[in-house]
Protein backbone atom coordinates (compact mmCIF):
# COMPACT_ATOMS: atom_id res chain seq x y z
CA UNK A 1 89.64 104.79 95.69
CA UNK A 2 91.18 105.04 97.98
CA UNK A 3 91.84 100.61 98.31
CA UNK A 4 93.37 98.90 101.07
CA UNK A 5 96.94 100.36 100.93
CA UNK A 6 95.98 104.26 100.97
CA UNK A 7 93.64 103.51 103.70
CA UNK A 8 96.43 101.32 105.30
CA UNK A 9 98.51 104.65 104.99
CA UNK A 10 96.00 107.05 106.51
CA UNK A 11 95.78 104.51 109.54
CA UNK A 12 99.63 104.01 109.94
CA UNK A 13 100.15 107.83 110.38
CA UNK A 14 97.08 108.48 113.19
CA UNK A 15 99.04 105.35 114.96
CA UNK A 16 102.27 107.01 114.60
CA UNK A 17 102.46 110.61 113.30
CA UNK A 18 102.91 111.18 109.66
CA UNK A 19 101.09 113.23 106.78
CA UNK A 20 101.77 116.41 108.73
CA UNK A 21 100.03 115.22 111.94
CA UNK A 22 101.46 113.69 115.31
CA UNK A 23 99.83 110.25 116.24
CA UNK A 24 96.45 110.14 118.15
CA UNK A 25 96.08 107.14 120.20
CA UNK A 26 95.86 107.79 124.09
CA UNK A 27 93.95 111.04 123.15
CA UNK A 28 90.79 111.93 124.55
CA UNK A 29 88.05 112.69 122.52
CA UNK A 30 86.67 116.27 124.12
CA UNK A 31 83.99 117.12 121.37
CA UNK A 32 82.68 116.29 118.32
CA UNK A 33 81.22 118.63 115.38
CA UNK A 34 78.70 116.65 112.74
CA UNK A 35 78.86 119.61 109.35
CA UNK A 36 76.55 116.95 107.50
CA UNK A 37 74.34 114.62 109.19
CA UNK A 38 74.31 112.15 107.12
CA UNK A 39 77.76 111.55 106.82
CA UNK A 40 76.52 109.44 110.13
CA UNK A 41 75.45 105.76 109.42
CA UNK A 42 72.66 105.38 112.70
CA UNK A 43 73.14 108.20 115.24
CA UNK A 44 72.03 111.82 114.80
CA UNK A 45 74.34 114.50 115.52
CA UNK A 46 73.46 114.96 118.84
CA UNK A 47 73.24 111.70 119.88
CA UNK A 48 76.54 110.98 118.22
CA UNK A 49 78.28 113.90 120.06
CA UNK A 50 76.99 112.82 123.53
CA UNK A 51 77.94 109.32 123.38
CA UNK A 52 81.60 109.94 121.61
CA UNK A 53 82.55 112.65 124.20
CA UNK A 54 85.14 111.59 126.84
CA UNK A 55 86.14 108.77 125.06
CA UNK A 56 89.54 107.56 124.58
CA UNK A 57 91.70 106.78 121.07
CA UNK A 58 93.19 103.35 122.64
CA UNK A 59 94.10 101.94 119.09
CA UNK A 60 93.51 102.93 115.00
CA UNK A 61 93.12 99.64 113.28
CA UNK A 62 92.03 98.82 109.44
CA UNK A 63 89.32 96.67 108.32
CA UNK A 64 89.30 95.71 104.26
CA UNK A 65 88.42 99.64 103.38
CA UNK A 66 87.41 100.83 107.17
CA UNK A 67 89.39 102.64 109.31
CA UNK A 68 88.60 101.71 112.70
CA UNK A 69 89.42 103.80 115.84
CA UNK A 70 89.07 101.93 118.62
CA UNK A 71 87.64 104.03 121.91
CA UNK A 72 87.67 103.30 125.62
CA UNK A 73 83.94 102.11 125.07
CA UNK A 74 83.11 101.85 121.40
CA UNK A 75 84.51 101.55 118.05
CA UNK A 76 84.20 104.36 115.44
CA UNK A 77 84.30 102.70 111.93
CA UNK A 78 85.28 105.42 108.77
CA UNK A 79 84.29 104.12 105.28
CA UNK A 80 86.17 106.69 102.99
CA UNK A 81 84.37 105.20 100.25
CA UNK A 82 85.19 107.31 96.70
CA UNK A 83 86.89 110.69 97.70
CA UNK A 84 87.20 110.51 101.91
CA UNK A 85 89.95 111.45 103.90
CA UNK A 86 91.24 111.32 107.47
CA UNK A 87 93.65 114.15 108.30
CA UNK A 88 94.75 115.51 111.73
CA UNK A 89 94.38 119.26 112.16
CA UNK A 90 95.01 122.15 114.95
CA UNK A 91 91.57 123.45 116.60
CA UNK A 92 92.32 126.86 115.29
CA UNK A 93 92.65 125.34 111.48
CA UNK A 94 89.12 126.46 109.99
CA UNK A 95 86.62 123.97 108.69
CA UNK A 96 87.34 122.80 104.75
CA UNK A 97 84.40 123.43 102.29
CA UNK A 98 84.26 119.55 102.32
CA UNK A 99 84.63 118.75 105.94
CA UNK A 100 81.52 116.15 106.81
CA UNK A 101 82.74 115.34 110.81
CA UNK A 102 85.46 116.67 113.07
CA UNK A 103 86.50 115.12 116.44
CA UNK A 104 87.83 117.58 118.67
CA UNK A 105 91.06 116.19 121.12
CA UNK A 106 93.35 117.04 123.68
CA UNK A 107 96.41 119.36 123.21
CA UNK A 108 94.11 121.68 120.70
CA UNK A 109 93.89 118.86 117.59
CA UNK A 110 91.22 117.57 115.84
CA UNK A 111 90.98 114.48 113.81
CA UNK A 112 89.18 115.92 110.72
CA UNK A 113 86.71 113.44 108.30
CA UNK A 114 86.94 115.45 104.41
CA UNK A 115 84.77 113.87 101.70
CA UNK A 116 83.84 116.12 98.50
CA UNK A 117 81.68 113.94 96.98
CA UNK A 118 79.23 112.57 100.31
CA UNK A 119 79.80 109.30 99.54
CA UNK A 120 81.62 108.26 103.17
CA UNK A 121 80.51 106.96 106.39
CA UNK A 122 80.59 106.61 109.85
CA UNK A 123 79.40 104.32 112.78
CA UNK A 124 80.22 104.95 116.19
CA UNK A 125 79.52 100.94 117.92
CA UNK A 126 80.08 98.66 120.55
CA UNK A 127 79.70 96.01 118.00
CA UNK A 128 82.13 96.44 115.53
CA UNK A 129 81.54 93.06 113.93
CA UNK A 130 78.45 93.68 113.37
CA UNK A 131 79.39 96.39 110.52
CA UNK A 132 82.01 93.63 109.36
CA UNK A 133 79.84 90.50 108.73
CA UNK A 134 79.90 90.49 105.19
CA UNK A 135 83.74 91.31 104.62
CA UNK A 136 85.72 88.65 103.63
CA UNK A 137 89.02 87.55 104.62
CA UNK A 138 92.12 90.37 104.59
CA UNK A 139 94.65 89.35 102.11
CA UNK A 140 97.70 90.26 104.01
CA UNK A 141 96.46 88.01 107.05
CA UNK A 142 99.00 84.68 107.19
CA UNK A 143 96.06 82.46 108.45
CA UNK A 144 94.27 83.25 104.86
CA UNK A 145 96.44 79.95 103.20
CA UNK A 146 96.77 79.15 98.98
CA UNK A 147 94.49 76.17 99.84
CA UNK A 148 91.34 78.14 101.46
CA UNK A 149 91.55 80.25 98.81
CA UNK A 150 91.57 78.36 96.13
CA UNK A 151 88.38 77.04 97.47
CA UNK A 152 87.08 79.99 97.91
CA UNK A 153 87.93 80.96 94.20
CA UNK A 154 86.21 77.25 92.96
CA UNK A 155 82.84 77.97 95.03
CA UNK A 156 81.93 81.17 93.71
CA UNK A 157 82.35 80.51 89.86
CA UNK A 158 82.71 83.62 88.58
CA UNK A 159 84.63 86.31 86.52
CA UNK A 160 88.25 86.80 88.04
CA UNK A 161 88.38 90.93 87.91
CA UNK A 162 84.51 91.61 89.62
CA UNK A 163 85.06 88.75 92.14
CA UNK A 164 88.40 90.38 93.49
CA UNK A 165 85.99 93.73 94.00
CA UNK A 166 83.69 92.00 95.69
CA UNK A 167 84.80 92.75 99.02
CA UNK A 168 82.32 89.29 100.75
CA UNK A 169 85.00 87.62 98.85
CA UNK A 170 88.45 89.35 99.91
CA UNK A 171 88.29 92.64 101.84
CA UNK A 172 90.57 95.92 100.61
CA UNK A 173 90.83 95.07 96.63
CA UNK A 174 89.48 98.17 94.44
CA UNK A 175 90.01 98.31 90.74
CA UNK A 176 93.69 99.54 90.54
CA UNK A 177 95.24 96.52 92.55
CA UNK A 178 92.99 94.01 91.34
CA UNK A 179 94.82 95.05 87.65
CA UNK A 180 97.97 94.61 89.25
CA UNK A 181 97.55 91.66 91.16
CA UNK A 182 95.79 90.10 87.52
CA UNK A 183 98.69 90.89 85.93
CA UNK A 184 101.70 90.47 87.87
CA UNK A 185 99.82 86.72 87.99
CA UNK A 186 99.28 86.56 84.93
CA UNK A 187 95.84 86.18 84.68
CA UNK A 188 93.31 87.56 82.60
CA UNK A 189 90.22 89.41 84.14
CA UNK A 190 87.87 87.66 81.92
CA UNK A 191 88.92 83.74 83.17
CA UNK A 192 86.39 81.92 85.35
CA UNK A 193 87.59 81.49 88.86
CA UNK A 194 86.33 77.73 89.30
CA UNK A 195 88.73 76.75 86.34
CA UNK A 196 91.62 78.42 88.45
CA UNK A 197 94.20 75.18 89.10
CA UNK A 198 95.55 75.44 92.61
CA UNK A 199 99.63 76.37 91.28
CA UNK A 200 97.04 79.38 89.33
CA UNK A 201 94.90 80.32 92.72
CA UNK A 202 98.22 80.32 94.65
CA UNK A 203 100.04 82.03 92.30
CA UNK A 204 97.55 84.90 92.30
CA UNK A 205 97.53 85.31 95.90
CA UNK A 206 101.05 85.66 95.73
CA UNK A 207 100.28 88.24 93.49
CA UNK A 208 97.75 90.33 95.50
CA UNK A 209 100.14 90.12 98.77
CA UNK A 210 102.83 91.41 96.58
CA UNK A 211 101.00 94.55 95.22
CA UNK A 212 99.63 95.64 98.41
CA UNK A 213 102.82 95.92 99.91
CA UNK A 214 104.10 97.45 97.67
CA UNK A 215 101.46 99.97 97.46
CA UNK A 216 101.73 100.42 101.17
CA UNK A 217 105.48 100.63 100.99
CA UNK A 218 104.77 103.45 99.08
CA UNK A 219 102.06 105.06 100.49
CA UNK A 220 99.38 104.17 98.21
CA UNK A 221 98.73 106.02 95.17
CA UNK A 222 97.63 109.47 93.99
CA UNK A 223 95.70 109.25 90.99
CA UNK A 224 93.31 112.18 91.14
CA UNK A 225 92.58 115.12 93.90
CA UNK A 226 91.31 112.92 96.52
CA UNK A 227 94.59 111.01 98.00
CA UNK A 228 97.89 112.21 97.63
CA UNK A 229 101.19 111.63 99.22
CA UNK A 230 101.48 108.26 97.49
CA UNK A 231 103.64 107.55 94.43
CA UNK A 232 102.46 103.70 93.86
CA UNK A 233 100.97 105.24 90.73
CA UNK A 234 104.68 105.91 89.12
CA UNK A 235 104.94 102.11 89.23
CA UNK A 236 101.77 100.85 87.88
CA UNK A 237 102.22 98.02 84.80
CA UNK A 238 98.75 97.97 83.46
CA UNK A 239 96.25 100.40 85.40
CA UNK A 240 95.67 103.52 83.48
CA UNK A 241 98.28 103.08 80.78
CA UNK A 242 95.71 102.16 77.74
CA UNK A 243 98.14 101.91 74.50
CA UNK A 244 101.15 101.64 76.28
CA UNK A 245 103.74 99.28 76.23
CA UNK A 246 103.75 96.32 78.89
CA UNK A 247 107.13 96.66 80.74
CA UNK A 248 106.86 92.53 80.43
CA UNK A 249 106.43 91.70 76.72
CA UNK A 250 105.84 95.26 74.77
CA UNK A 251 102.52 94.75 73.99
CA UNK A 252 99.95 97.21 73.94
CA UNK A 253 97.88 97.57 77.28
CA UNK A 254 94.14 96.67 76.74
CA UNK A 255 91.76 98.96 78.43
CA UNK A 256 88.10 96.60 78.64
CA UNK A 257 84.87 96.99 80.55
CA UNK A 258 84.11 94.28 83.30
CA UNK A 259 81.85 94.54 85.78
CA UNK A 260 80.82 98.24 84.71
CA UNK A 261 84.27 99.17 85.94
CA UNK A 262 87.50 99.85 83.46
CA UNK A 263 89.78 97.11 83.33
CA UNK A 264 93.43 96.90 82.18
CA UNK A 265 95.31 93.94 80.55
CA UNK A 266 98.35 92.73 78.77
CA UNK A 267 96.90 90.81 75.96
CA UNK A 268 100.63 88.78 75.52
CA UNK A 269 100.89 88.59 79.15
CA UNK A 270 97.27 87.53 79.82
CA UNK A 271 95.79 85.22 77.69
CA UNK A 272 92.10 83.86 78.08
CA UNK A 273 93.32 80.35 77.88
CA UNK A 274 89.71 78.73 78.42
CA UNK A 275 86.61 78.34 76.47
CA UNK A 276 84.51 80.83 77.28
């Protein structure tokens, strides 16, 4: 947390305004403040202020889990990782216990970086790829077909739930849209994805495009005191609702570990249908 559709959220409203904050592209970047120095992936502070200043906010892009701002010379790449956050602030607003990097800009704002728990990164590059190479493909993309990846799903034979986290394999799935996406498919975590048919692999795309719209269409969720302005998490069907009903079949939601992470199921809904 947050996954693809809360950081999808935080990017949309630096584009355009939103979450209390007008938009930032075209603004200049004037100064930079570095609270905690390693919140910085390569650069120290110093270097990192010097080579940010007088750069300009062209674009705000997403990458899997990155927000990516693109500047006038170089590309500054935001990993929120488990508890990061991306607001924009006045220059008067004073610093938050947990604020890690803060750009100043024009017209008195400042695009603030807050993450509690230290987790999050940054890279300010002219080689943006270079921080990319192992993503995978992005779900939503139209030239990701049912066909490449169903191939993808056959060549890595493993466990459905940990390979949608891995993010080499598909970039922007965490834990509570992977549930979804398993069960709105109705798949369950445990099956093997090599013995996926393709009507199976396509079906569970389908799945994953679905779920991340929908979280984006509703601003990601807000599950703990990290994110919020989301209410994806008033709609969920299997993630976090451990003895409830499934709003599919009635039965009882299965909470199991996979992967060392918690993992929710319909047991009716998803059957392990293959020898294990």
């Amino acid at each position: 947390m947050p996954e693809l559709p809360e950081v999808e959220t935080i990017a949309a409203a630096l584009r355009q305004g939103g979450r209390d904050g007008p938009p930032i592209t075209g603004r200049r970047v004037v100064d930079a403040r570095v609270f905690w120095a390693r919140t910085l992936a390569h650069q120290t502070p110093n270097a990192f202020r010097k080579r940010v200043a007088g750069q300009v906010i062209r674009e705000v892009r997403r990458r899997g889990k990155f927000l990516w701002l693109a500047l006038s010379r170089d590309a500054l790449l935001i990993h929120l990782r488990m508890s990061g956050d991306v607001i924009v602030a006045t220059r008067d607003t004073a610093p938050r216990p947990h604020d890690r990097l803060a750009l100043g800009l024009g017209s008195g704002l400042r695009v603030v970086f807050n993450d509690p728990r230290k987790f999050g990164r940054v890279w300010l590059t002219d080689d943006p790829e270079r921080i990319f190479a192992d993503l995978g493909p992005e779900p939503l993309d139209p030239g990701f077909t049912p066909r490449e990846f169903h191939e993808r799903l056959r060549a890595r034979r493993r466990r459905l739930k940990p390979l949608l986290l891995d993010q080499s394999f598909l970039a922007g799935l965490g834990n509570i849209y992977a549930d979804e996406a398993l069960h709105a498919s109705g798949l369950h975590p445990l099956r093997s994805s090599d013995r996926l048919s393709c009507y199976e692999s396509e079906k569970l795309l389908s799945a994953i495009r679905q779920v991340l719209r929908e979280g984006i269409r509703r601003n990601g969720a807000s599950i703990d005191w990290v994110y919020r302005g989301g209410d994806f998490q008033n709609h969920f069907r299997v993630y976090g609702r451990e003895g409830a009903d499934c709003p599919a079949c009635a039965s009882a939601i299965v909470r199991i570990v996979v992967g060392q992470r918690g993992t929710h199921f319909c047991p009716g809904c998803q059957s392990l249908n293959e020898m294990l």
